[in-house]
PDB file of N, CA and C in Angstrom:
ATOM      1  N   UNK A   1     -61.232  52.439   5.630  1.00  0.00           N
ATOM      2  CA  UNK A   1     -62.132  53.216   6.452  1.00  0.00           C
ATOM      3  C   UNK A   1     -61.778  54.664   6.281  1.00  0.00           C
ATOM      4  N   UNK A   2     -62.860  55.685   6.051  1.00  0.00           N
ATOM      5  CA  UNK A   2     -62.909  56.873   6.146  1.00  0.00           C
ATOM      6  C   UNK A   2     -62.124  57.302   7.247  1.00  0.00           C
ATOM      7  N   UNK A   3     -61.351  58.126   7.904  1.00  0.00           N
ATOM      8  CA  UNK A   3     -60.453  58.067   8.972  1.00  0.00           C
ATOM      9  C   UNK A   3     -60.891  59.743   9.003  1.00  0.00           C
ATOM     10  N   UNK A   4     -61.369  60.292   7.672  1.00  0.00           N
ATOM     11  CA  UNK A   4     -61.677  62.030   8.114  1.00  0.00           C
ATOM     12  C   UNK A   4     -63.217  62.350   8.455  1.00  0.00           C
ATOM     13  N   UNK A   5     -63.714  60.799   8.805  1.00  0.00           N
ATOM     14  CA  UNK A   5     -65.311  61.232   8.927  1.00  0.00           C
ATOM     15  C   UNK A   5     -65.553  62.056  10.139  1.00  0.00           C
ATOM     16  N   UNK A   6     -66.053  63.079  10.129  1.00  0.00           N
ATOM     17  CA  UNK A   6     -67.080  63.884  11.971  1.00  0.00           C
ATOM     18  C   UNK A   6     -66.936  63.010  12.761  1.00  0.00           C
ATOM     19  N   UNK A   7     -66.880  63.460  13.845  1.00  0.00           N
ATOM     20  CA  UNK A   7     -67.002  62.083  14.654  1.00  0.00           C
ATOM     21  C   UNK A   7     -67.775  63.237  15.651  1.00  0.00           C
ATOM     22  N   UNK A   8     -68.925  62.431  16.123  1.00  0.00           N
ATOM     23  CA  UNK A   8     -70.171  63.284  17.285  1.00  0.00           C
ATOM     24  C   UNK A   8     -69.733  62.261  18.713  1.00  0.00           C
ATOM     25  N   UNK A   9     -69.507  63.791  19.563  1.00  0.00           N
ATOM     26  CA  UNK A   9     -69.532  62.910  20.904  1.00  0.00           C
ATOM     27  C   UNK A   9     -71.099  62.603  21.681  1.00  0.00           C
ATOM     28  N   UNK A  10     -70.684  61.588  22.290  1.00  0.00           N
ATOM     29  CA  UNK A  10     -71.773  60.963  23.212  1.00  0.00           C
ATOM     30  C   UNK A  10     -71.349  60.555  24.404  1.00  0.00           C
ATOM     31  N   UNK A  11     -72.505  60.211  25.912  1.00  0.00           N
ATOM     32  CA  UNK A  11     -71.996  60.096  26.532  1.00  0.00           C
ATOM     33  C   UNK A  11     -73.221  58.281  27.129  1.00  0.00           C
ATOM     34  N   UNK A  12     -72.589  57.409  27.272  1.00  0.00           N
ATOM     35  CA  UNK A  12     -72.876  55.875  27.739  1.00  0.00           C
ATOM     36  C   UNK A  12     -73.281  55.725  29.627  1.00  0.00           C
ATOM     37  N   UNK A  13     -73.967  54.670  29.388  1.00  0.00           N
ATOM     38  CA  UNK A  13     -73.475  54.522  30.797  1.00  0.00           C
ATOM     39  C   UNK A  13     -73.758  53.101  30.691  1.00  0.00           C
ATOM     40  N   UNK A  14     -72.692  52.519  31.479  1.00  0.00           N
ATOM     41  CA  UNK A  14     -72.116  51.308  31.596  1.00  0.00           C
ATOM     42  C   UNK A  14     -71.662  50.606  32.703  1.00  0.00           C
ATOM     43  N   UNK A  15     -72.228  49.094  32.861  1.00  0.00           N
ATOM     44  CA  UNK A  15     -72.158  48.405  33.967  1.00  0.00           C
ATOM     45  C   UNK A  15     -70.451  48.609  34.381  1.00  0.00           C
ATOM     46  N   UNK A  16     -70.065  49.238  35.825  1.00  0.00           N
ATOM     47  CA  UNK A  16     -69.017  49.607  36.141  1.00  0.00           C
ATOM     48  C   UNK A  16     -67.911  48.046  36.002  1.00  0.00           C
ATOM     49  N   UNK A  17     -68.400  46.771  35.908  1.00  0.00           N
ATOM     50  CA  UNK A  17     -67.760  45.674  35.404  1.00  0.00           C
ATOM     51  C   UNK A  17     -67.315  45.823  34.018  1.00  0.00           C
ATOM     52  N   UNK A  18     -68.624  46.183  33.502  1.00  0.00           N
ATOM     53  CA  UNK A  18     -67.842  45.741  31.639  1.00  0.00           C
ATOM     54  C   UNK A  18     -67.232  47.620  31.385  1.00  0.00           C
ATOM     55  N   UNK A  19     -67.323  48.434  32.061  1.00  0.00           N
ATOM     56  CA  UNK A  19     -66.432  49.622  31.797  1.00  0.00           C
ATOM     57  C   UNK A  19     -65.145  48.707  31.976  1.00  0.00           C
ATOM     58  N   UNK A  20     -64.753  48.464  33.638  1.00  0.00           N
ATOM     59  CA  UNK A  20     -63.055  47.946  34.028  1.00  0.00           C
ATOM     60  C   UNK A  20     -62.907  47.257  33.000  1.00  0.00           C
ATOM     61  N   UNK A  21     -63.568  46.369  32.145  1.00  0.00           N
ATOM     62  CA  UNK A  21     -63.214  45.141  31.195  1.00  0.00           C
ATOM     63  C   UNK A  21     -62.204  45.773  30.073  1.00  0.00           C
ATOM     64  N   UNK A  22     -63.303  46.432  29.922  1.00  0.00           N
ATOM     65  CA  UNK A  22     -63.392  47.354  28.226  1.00  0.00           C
ATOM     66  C   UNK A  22     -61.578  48.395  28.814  1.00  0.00           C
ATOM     67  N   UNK A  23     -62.014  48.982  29.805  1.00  0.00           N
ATOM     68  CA  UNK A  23     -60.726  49.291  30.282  1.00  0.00           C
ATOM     69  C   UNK A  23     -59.161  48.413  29.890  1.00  0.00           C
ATOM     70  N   UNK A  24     -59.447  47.746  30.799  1.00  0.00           N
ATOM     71  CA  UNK A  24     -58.238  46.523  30.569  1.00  0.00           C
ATOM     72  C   UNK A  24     -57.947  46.064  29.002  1.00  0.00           C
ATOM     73  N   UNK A  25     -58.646  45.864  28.482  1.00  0.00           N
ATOM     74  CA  UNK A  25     -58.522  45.878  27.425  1.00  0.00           C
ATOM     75  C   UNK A  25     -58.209  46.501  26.581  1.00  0.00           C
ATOM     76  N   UNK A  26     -58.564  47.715  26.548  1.00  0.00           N
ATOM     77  CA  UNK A  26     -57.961  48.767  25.819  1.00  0.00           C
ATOM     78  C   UNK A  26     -56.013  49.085  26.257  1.00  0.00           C
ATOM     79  N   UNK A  27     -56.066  48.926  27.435  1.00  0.00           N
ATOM     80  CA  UNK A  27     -54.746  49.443  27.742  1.00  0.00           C
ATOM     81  C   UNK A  27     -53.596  48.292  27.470  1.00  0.00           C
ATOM     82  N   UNK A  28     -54.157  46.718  27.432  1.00  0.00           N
ATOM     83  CA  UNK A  28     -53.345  45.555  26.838  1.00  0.00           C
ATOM     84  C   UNK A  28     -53.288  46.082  25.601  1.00  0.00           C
ATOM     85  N   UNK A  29     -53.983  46.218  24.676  1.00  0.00           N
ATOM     86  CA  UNK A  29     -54.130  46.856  23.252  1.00  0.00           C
ATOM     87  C   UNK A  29     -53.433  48.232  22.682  1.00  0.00           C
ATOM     88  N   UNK A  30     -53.113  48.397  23.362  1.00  0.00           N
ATOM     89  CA  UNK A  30     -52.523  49.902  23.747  1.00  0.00           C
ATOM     90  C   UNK A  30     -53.759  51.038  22.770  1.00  0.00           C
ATOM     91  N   UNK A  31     -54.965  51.057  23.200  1.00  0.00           N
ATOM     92  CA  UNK A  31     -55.781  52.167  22.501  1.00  0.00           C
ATOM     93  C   UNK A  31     -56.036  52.831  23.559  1.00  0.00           C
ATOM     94  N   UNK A  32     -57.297  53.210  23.087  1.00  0.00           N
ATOM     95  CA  UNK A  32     -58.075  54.544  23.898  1.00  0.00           C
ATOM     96  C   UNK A  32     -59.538  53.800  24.469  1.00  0.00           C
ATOM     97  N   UNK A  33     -59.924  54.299  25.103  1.00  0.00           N
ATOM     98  CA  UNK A  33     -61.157  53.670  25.705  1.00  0.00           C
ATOM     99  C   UNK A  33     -62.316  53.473  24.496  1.00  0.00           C
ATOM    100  N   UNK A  34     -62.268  55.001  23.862  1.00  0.00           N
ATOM    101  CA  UNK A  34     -62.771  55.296  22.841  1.00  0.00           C
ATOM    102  C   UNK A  34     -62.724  54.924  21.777  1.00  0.00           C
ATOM    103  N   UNK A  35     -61.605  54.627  21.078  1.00  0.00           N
ATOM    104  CA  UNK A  35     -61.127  53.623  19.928  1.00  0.00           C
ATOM    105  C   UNK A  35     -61.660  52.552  20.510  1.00  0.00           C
ATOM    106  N   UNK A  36     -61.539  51.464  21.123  1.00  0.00           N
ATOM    107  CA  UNK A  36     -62.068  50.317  21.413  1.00  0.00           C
ATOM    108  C   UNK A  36     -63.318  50.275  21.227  1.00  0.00           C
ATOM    109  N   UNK A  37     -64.209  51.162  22.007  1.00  0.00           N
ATOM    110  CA  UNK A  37     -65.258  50.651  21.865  1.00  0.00           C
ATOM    111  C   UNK A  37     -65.644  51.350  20.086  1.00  0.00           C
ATOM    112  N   UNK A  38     -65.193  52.199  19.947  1.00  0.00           N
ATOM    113  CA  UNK A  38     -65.628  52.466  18.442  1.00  0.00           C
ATOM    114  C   UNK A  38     -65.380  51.146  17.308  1.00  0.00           C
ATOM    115  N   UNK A  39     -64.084  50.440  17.536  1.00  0.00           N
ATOM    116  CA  UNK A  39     -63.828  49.399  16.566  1.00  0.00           C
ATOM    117  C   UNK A  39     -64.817  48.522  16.893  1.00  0.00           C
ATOM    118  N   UNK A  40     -65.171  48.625  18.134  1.00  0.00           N
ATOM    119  CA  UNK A  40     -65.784  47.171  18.035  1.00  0.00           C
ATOM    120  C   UNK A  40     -67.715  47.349  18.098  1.00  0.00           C
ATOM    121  N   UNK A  41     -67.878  48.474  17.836  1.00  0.00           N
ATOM    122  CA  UNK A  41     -69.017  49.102  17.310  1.00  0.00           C
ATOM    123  C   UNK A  41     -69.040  48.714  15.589  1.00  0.00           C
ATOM    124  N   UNK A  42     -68.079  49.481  15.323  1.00  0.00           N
ATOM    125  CA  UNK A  42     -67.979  49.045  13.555  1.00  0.00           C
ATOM    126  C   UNK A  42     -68.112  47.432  13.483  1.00  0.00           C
ATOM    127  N   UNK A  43     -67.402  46.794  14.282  1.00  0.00           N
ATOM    128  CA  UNK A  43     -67.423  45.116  13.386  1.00  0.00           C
ATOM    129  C   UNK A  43     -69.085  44.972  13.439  1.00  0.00           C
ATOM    130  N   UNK A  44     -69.579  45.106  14.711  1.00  0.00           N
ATOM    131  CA  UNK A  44     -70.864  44.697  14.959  1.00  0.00           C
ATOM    132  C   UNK A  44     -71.666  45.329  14.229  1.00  0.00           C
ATOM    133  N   UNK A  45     -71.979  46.318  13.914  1.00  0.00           N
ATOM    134  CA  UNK A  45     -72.613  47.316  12.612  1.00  0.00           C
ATOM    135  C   UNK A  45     -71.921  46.624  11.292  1.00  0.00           C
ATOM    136  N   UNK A  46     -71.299  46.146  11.437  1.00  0.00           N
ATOM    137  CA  UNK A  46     -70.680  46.011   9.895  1.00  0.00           C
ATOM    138  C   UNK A  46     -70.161  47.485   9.203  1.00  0.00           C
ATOM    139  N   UNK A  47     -69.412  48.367   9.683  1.00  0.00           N
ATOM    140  CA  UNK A  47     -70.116  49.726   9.152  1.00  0.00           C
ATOM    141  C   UNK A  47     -68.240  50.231   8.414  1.00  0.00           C
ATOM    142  N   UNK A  48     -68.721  50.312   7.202  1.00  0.00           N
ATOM    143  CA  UNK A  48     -67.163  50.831   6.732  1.00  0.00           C
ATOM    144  C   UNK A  48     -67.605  51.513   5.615  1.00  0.00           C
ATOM    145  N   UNK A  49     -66.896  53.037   6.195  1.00  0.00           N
ATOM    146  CA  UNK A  49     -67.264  54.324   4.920  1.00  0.00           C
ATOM    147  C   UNK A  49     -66.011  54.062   4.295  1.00  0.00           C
ATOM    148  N   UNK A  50     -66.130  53.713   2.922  1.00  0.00           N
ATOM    149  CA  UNK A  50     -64.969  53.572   1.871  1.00  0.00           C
ATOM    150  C   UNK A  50     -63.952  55.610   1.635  1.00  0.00           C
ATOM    151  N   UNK A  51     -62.786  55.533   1.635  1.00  0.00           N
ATOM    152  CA  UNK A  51     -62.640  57.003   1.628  1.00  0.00           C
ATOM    153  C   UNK A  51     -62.701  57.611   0.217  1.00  0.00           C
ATOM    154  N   UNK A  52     -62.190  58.914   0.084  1.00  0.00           N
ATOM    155  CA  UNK A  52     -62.500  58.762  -1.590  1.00  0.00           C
ATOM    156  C   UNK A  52     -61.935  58.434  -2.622  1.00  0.00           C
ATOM    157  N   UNK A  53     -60.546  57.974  -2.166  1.00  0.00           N
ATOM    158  CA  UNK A  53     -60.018  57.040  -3.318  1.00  0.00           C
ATOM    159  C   UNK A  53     -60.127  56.047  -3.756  1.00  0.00           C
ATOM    160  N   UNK A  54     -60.898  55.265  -2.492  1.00  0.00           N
ATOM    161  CA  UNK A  54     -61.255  54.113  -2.642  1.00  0.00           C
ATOM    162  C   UNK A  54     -63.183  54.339  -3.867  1.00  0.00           C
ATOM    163  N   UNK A  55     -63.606  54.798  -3.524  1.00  0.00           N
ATOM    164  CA  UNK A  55     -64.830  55.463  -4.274  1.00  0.00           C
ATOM    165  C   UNK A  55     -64.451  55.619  -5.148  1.00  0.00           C
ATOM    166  N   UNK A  56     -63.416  56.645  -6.008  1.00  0.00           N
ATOM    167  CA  UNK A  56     -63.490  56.768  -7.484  1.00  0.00           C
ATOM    168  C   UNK A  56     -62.655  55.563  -8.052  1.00  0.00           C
ATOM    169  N   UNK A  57     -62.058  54.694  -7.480  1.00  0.00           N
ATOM    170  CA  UNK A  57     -61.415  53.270  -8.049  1.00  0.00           C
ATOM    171  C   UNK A  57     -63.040  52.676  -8.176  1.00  0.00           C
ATOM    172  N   UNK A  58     -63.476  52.332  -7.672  1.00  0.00           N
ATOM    173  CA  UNK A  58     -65.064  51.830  -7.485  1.00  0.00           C
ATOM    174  C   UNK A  58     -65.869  52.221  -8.308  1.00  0.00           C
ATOM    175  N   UNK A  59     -65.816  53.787  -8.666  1.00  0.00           N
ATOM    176  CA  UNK A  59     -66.869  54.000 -10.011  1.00  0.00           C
ATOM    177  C   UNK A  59     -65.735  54.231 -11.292  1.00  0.00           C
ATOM    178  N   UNK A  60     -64.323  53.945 -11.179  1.00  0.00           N
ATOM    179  CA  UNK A  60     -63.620  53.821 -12.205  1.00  0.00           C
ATOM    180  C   UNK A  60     -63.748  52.319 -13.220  1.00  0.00           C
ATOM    181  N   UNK A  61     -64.027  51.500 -12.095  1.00  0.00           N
ATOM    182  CA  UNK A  61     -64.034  49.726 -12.449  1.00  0.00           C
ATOM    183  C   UNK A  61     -65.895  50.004 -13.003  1.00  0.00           C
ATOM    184  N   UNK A  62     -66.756  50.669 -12.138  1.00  0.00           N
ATOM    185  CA  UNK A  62     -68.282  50.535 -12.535  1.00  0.00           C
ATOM    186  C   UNK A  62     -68.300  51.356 -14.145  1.00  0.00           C
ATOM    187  N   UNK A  63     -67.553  52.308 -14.771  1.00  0.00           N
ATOM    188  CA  UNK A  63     -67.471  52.667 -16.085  1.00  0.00           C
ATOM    189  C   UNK A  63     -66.538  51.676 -16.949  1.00  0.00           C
ATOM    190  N   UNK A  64     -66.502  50.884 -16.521  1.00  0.00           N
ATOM    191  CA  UNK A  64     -65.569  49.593 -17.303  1.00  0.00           C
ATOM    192  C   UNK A  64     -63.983  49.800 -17.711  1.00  0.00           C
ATOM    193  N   UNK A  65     -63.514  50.906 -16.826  1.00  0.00           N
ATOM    194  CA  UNK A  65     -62.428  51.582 -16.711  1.00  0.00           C
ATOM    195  C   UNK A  65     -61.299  50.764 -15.882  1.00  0.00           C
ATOM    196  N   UNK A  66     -59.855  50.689 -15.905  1.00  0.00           N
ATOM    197  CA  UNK A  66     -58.926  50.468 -15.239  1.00  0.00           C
ATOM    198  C   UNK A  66     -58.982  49.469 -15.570  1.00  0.00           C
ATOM    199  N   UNK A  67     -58.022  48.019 -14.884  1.00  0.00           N
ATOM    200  CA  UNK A  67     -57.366  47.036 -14.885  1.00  0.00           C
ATOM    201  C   UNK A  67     -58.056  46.085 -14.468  1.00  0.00           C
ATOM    202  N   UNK A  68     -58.365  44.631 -15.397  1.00  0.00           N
ATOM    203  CA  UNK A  68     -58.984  44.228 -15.076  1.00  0.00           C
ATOM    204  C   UNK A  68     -58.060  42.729 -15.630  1.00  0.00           C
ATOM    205  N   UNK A  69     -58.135  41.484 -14.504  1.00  0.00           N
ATOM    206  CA  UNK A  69     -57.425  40.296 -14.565  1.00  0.00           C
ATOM    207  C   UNK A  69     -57.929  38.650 -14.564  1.00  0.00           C
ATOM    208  N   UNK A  70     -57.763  38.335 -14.496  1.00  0.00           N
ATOM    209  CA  UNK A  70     -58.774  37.110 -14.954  1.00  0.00           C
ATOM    210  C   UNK A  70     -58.438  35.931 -13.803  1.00  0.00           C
ATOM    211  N   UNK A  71     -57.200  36.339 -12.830  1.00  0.00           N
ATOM    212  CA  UNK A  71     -56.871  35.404 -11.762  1.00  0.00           C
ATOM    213  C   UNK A  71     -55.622  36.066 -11.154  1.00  0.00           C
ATOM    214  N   UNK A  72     -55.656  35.790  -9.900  1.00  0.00           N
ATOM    215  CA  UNK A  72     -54.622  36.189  -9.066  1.00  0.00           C
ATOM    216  C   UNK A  72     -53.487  35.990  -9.500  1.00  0.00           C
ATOM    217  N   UNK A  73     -53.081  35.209  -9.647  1.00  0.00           N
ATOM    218  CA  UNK A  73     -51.422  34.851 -10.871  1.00  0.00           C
ATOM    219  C   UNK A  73     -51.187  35.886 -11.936  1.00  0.00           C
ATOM    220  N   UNK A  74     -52.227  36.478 -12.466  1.00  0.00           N
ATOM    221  CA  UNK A  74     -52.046  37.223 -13.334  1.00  0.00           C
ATOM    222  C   UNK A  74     -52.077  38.604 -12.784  1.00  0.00           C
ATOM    223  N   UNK A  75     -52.858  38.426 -11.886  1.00  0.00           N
ATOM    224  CA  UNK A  75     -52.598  40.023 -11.598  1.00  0.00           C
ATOM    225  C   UNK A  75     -50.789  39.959 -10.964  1.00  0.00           C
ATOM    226  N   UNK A  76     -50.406  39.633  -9.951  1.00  0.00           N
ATOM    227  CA  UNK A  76     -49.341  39.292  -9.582  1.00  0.00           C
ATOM    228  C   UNK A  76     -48.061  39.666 -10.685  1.00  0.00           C
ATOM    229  N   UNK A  77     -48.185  38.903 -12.283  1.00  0.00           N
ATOM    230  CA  UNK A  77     -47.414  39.042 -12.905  1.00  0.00           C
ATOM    231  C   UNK A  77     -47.139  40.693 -13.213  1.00  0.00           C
ATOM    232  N   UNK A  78     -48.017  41.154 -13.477  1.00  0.00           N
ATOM    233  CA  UNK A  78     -48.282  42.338 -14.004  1.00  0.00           C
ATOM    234  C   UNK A  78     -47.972  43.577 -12.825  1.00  0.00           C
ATOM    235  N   UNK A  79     -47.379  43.275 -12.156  1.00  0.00           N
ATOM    236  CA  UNK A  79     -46.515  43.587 -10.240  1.00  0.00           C
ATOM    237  C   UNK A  79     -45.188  43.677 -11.239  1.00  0.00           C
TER     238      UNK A  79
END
């Protein structure tokens, strides 16, 4: 996950039950109110910005570039 993306504030409003929930939860978890509900925004979006190293490995393999293995055992060896 992109970890340097903008991040825009907003402001919710929420059944004062599932706030305490989301609360409790966060603080068993040891996050932020905010982190919580953000992670669990992403699963439900499905939403993951690759960062940019992960991107130029991605169009390094799409130019038929870098390391390429034919099975997990083999990649392993080559460790």
């Amino acid at each position: 996950m992109n970890t340097n993306e903008a991040k825009k504030a907003t402001s919710i409003r929420l059944k004062a039950g599932l706030y305490e929930r989301i609360e409790r939860m966060a603080k068993k978890e040891h996050r932020s109110i905010t982190n919580l509900i953000e992670l669990s925004l992403e699963k439900v979006f499905n939403y993951n910005v690759p960062n940019r190293e992960t991107i130029e490995a991605i169009e390094e393999l799409d130019r038929g570039e870098g390391l390429h293995f034919k099975s997990v055992e083999e990649l392993f060896e080559s460790i």
